[in-house]
N, C-alpha and C. Protein backbone atom coordinates (compact mmCIF):
# COMPACT_ATOMS: atom_id res chain seq x y z
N UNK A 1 0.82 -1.17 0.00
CA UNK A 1 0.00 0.00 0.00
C UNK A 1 0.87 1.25 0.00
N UNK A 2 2.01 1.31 0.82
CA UNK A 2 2.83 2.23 0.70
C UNK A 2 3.50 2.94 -1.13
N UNK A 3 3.77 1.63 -1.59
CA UNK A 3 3.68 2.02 -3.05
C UNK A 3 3.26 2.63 -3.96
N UNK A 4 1.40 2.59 -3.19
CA UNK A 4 0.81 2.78 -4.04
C UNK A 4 0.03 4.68 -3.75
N UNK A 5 0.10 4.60 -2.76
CA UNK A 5 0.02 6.07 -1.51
C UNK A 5 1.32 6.65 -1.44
N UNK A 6 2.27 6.10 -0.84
CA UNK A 6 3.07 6.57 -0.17
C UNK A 6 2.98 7.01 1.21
N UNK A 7 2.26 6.22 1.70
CA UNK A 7 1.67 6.46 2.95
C UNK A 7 2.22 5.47 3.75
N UNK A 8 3.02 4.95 4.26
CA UNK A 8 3.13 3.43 5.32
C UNK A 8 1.88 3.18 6.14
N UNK A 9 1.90 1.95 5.89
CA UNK A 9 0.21 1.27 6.61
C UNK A 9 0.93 1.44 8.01
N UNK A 10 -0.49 1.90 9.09
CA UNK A 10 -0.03 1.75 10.19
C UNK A 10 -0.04 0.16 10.90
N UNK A 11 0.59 0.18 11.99
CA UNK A 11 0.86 -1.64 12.01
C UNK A 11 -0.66 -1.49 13.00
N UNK A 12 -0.62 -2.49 12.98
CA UNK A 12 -1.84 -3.23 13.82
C UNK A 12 -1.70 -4.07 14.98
N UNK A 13 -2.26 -4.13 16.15
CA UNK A 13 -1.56 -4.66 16.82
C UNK A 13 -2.98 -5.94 17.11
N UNK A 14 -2.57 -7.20 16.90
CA UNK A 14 -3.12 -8.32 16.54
C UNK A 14 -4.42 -8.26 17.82
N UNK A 15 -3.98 -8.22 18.89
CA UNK A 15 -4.29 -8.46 20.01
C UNK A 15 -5.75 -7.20 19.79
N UNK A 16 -5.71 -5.98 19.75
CA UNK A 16 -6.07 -5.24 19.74
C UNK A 16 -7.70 -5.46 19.19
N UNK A 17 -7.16 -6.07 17.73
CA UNK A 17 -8.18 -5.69 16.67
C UNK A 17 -8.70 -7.19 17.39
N UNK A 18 -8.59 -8.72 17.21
CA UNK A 18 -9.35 -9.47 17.84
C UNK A 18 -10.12 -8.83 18.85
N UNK A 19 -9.45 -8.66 20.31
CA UNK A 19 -10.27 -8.06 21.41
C UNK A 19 -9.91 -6.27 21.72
N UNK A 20 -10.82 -5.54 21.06
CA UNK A 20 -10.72 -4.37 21.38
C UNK A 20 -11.15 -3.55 22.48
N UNK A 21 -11.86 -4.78 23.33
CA UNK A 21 -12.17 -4.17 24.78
C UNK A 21 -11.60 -4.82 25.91
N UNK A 22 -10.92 -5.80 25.72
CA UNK A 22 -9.68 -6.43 26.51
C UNK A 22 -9.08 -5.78 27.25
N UNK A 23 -9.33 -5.87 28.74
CA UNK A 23 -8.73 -5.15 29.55
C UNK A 23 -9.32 -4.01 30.13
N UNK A 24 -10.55 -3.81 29.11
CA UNK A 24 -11.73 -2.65 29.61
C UNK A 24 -12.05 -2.92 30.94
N UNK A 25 -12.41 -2.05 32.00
CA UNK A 25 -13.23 -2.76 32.98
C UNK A 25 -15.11 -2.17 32.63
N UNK A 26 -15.74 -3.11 33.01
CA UNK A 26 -17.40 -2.57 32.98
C UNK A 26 -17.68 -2.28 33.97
N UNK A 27 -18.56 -1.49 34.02
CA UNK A 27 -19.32 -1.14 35.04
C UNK A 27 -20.19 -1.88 35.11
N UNK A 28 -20.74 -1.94 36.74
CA UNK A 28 -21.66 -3.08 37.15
C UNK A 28 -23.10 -2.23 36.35
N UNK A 29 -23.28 -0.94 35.85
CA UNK A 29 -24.26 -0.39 35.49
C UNK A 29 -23.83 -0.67 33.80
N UNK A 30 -24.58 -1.38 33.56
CA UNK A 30 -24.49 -1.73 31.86
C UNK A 30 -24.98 -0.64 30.65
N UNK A 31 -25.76 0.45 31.28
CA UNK A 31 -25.82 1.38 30.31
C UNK A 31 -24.64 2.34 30.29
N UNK A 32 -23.86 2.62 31.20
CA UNK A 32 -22.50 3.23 31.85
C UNK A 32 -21.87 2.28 30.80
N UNK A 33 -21.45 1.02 30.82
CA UNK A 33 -20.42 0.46 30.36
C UNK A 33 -20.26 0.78 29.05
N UNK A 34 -21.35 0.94 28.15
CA UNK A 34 -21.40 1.18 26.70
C UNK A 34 -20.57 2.11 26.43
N UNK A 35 -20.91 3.22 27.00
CA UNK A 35 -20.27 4.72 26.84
C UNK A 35 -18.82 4.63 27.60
N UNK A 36 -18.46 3.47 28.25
CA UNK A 36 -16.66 3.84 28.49
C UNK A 36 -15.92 3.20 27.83
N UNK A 37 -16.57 1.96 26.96
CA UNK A 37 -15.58 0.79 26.31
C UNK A 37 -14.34 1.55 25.58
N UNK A 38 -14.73 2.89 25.27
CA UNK A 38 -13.40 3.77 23.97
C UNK A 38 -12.59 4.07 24.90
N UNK A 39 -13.17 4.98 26.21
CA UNK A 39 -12.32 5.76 26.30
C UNK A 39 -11.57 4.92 27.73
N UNK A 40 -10.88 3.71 27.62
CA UNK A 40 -9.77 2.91 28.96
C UNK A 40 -9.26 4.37 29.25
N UNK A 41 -8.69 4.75 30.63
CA UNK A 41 -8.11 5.86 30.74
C UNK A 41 -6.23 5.52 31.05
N UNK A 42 -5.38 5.93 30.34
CA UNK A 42 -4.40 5.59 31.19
C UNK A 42 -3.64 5.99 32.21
N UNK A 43 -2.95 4.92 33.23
CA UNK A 43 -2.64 5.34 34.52
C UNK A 43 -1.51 6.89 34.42
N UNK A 44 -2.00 7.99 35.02
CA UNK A 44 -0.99 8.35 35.28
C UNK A 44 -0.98 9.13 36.41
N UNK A 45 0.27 9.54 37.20
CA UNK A 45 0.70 9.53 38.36
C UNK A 45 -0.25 11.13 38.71
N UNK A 46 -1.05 11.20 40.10
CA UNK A 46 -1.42 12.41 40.42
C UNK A 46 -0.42 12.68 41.39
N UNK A 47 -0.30 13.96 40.67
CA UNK A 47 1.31 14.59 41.74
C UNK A 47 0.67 15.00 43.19
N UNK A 48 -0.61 15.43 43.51
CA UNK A 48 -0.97 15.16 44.52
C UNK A 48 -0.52 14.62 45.74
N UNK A 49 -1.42 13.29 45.30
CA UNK A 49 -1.36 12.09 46.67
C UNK A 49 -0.61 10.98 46.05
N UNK A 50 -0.05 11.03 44.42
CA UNK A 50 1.04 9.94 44.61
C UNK A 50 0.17 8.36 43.94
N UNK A 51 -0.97 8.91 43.73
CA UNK A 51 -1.83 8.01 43.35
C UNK A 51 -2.29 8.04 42.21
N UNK A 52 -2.18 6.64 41.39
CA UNK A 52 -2.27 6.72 40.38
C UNK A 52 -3.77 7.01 39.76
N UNK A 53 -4.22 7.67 38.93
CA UNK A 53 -5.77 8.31 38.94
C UNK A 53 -6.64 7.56 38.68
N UNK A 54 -6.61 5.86 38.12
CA UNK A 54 -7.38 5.07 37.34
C UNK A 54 -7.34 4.65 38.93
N UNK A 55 -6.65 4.73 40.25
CA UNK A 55 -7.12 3.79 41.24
C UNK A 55 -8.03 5.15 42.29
N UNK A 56 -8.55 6.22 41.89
CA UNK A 56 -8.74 6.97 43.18
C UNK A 56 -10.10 6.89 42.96
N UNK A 57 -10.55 6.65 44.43
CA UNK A 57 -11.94 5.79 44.63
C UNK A 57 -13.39 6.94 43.64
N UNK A 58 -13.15 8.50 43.64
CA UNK A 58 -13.50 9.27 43.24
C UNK A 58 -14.22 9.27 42.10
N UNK A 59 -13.02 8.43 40.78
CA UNK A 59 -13.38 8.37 39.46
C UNK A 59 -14.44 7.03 39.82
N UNK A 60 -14.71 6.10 40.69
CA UNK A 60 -15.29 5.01 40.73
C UNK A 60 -16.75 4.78 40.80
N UNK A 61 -17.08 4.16 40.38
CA UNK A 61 -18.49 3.87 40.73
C UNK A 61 -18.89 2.42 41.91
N UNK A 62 -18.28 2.96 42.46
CA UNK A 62 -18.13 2.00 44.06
C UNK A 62 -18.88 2.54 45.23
N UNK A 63 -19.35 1.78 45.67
CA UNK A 63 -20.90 1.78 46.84
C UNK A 63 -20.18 1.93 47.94
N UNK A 64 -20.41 2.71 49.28
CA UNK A 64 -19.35 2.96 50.07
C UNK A 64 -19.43 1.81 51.19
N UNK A 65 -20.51 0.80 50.86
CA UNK A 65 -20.14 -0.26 52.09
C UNK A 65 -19.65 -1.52 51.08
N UNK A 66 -18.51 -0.98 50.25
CA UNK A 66 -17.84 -1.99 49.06
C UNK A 66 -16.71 -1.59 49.83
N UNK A 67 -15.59 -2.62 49.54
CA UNK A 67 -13.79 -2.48 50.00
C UNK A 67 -13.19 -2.83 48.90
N UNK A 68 -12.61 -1.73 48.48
CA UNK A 68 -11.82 -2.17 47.32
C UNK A 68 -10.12 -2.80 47.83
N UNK A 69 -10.08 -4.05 47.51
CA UNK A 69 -8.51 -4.94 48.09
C UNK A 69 -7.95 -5.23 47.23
N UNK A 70 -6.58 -5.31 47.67
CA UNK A 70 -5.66 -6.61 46.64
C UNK A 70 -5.16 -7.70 47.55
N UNK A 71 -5.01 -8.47 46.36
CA UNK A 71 -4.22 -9.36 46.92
C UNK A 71 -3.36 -10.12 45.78
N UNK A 72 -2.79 -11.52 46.03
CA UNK A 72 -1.81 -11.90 44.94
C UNK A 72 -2.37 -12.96 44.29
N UNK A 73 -2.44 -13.62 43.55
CA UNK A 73 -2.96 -14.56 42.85
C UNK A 73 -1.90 -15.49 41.90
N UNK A 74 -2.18 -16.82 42.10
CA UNK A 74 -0.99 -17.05 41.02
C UNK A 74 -1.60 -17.21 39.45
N UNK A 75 -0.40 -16.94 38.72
CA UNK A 75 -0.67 -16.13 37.30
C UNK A 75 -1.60 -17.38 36.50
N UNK A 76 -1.55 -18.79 36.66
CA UNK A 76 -2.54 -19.24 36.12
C UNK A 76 -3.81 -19.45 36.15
N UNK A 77 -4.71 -18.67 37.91
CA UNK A 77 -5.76 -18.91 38.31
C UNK A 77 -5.66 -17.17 37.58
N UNK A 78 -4.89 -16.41 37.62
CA UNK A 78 -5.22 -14.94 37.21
C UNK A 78 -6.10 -15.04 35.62
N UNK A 79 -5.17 -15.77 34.99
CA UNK A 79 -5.56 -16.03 33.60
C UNK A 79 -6.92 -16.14 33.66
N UNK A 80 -7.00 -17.53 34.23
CA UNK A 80 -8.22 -18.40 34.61
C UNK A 80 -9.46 -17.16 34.53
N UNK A 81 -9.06 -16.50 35.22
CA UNK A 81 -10.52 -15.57 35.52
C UNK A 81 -10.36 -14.29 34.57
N UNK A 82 -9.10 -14.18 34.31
CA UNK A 82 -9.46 -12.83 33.02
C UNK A 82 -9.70 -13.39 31.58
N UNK A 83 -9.84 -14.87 31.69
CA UNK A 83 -10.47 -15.72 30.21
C UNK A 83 -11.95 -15.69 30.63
N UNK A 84 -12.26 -15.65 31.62
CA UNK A 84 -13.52 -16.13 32.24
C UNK A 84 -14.48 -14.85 31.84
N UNK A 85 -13.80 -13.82 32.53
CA UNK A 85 -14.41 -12.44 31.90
C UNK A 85 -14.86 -11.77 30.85
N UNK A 86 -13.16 -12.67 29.87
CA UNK A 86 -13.43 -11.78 28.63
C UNK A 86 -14.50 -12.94 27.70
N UNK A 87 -14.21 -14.02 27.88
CA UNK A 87 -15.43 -15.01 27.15
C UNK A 87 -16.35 -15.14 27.42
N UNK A 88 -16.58 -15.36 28.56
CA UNK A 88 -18.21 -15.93 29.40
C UNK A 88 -19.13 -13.99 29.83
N UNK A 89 -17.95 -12.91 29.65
CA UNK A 89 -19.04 -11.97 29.98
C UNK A 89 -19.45 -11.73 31.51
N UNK A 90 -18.74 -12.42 31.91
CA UNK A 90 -18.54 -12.38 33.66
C UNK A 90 -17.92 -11.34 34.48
N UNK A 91 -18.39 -10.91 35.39
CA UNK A 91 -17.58 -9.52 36.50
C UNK A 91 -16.89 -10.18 37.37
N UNK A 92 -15.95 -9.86 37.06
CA UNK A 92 -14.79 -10.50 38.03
C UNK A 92 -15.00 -10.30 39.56
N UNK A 93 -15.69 -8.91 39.80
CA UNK A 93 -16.43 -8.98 41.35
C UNK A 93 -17.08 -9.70 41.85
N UNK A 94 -17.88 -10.29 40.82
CA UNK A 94 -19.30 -11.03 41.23
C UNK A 94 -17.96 -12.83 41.47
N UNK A 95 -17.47 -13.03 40.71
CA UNK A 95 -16.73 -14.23 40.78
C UNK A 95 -16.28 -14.39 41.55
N UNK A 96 -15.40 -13.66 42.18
CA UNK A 96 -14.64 -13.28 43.69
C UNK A 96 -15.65 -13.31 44.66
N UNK A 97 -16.32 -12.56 44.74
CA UNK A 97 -17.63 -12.60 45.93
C UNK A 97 -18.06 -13.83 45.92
N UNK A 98 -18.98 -14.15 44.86
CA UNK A 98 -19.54 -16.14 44.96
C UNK A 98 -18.03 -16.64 45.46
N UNK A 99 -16.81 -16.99 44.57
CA UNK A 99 -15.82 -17.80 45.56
C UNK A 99 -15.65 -17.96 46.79
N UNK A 100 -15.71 -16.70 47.21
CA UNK A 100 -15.25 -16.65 48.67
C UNK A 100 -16.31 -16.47 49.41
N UNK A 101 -17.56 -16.35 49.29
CA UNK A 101 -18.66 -16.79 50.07
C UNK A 101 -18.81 -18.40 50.00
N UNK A 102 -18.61 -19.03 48.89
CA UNK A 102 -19.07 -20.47 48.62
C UNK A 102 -17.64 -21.22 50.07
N UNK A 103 -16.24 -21.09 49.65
CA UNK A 103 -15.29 -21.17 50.53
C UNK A 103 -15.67 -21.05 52.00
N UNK A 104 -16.37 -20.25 52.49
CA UNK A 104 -16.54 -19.49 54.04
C UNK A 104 -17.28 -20.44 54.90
N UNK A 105 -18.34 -21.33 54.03
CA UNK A 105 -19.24 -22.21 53.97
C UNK A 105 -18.73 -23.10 54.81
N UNK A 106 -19.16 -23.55 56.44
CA UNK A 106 -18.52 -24.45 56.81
C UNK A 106 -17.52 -24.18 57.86
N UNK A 107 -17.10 -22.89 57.61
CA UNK A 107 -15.74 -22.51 58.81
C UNK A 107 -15.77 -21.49 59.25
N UNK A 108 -15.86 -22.33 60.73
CA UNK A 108 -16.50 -21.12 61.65
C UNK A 108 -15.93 -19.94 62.11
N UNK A 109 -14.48 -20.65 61.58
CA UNK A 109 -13.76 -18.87 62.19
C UNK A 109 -14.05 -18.08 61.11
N UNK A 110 -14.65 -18.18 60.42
CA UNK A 110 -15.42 -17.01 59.16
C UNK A 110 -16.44 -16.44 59.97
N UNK A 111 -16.91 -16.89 60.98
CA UNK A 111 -18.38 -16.15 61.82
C UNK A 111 -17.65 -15.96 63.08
N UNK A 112 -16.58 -16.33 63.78
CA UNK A 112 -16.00 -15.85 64.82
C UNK A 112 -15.96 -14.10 64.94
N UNK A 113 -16.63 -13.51 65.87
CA UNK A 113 -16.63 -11.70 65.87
C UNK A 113 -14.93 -11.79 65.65
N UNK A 114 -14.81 -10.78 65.54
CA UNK A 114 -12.88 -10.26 65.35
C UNK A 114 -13.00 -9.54 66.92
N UNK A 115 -11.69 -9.48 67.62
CA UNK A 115 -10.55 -8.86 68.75
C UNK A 115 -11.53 -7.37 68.65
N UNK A 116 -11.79 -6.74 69.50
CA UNK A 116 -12.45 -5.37 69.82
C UNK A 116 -11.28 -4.52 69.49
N UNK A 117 -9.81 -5.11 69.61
CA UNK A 117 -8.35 -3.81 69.01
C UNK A 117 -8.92 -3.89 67.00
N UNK A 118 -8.81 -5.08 67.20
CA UNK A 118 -9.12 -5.30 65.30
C UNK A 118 -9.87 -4.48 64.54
N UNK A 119 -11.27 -4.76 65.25
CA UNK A 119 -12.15 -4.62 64.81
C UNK A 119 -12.35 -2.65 64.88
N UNK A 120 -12.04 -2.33 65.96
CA UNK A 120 -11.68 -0.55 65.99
C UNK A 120 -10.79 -0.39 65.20
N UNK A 121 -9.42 -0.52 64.46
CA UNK A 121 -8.64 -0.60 63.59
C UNK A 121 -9.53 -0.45 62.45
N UNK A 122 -9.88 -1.39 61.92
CA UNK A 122 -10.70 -1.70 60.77
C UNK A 122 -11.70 -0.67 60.63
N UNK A 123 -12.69 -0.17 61.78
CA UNK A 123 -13.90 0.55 62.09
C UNK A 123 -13.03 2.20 61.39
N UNK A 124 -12.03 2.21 61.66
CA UNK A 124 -11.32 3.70 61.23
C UNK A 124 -11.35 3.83 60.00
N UNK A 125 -11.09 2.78 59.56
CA UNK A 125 -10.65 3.34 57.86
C UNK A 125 -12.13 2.74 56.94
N UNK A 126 -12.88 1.83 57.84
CA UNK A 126 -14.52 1.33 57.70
C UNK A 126 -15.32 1.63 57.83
N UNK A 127 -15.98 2.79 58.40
CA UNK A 127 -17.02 3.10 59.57
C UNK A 127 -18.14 2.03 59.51
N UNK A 128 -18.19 2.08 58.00
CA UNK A 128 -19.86 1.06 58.12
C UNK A 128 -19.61 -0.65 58.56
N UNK A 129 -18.48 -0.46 59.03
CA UNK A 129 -18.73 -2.24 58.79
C UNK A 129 -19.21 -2.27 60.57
């Protein structure tokens, strides 16, 4: 094509054009999700607080008796669930929540109250729990 333009084709990046919303996150509000699939935002640093802007609870559409956590996962159960997402159409919240409710099932130190130091700890940065 360049030959024929003189234009160089721009490259394509394989990944892209198969899944072009790969890596999108949705919103649990599905008319919301339509309208963000274009615009992924990318991370960049708020000189602020040091925080990167795609994580500040602000831009979120998060319910305030929600906890947003991390934790580590190993990279083939990670897969596991970001195939799960992008094929089956699944919220990775909702997957996590059923897991670890279905898990809890059975063990009682899951219903044990927490330490009154703990639980004030937690209550600070929690109020609602």
């Amino acid at each position: 094509m360049a030959d024929i333009t003189g234009i160089p084709p721009q490259s394509i990046d394989p990944d892209q054009a198969l899944w072009p919303n790969a890596g999108t996150i949705r919103s649990s509000n599905q008319t919301n999700a339509a309208g963000q699939a274009g615009n992924a935002e990318k991370p960049t640093a708020n000189n602020k607080d040091g925080i990167y802007v795609k994580d500040r609870l602000e831009d979120k559409d998060v319910k305030p008796e929600k906890i947003i956590f991390s934790n580590k996962l190993e990279a083939s159960t990670y897969l596991k669930l970001q195939q799960l997402a992008t094929y089956g159409g699944e919220n990775i919240q909702e997957i996590l929540e059923a897991a670890l409710t279905a898990y809890f099932v059975g063990k009682e130190e899951a219903s044990r109250p927490l330490p009154p130091k703990v639980l004030a700890v937690l209550r600070k940065k929690y109020p609602f729990l």
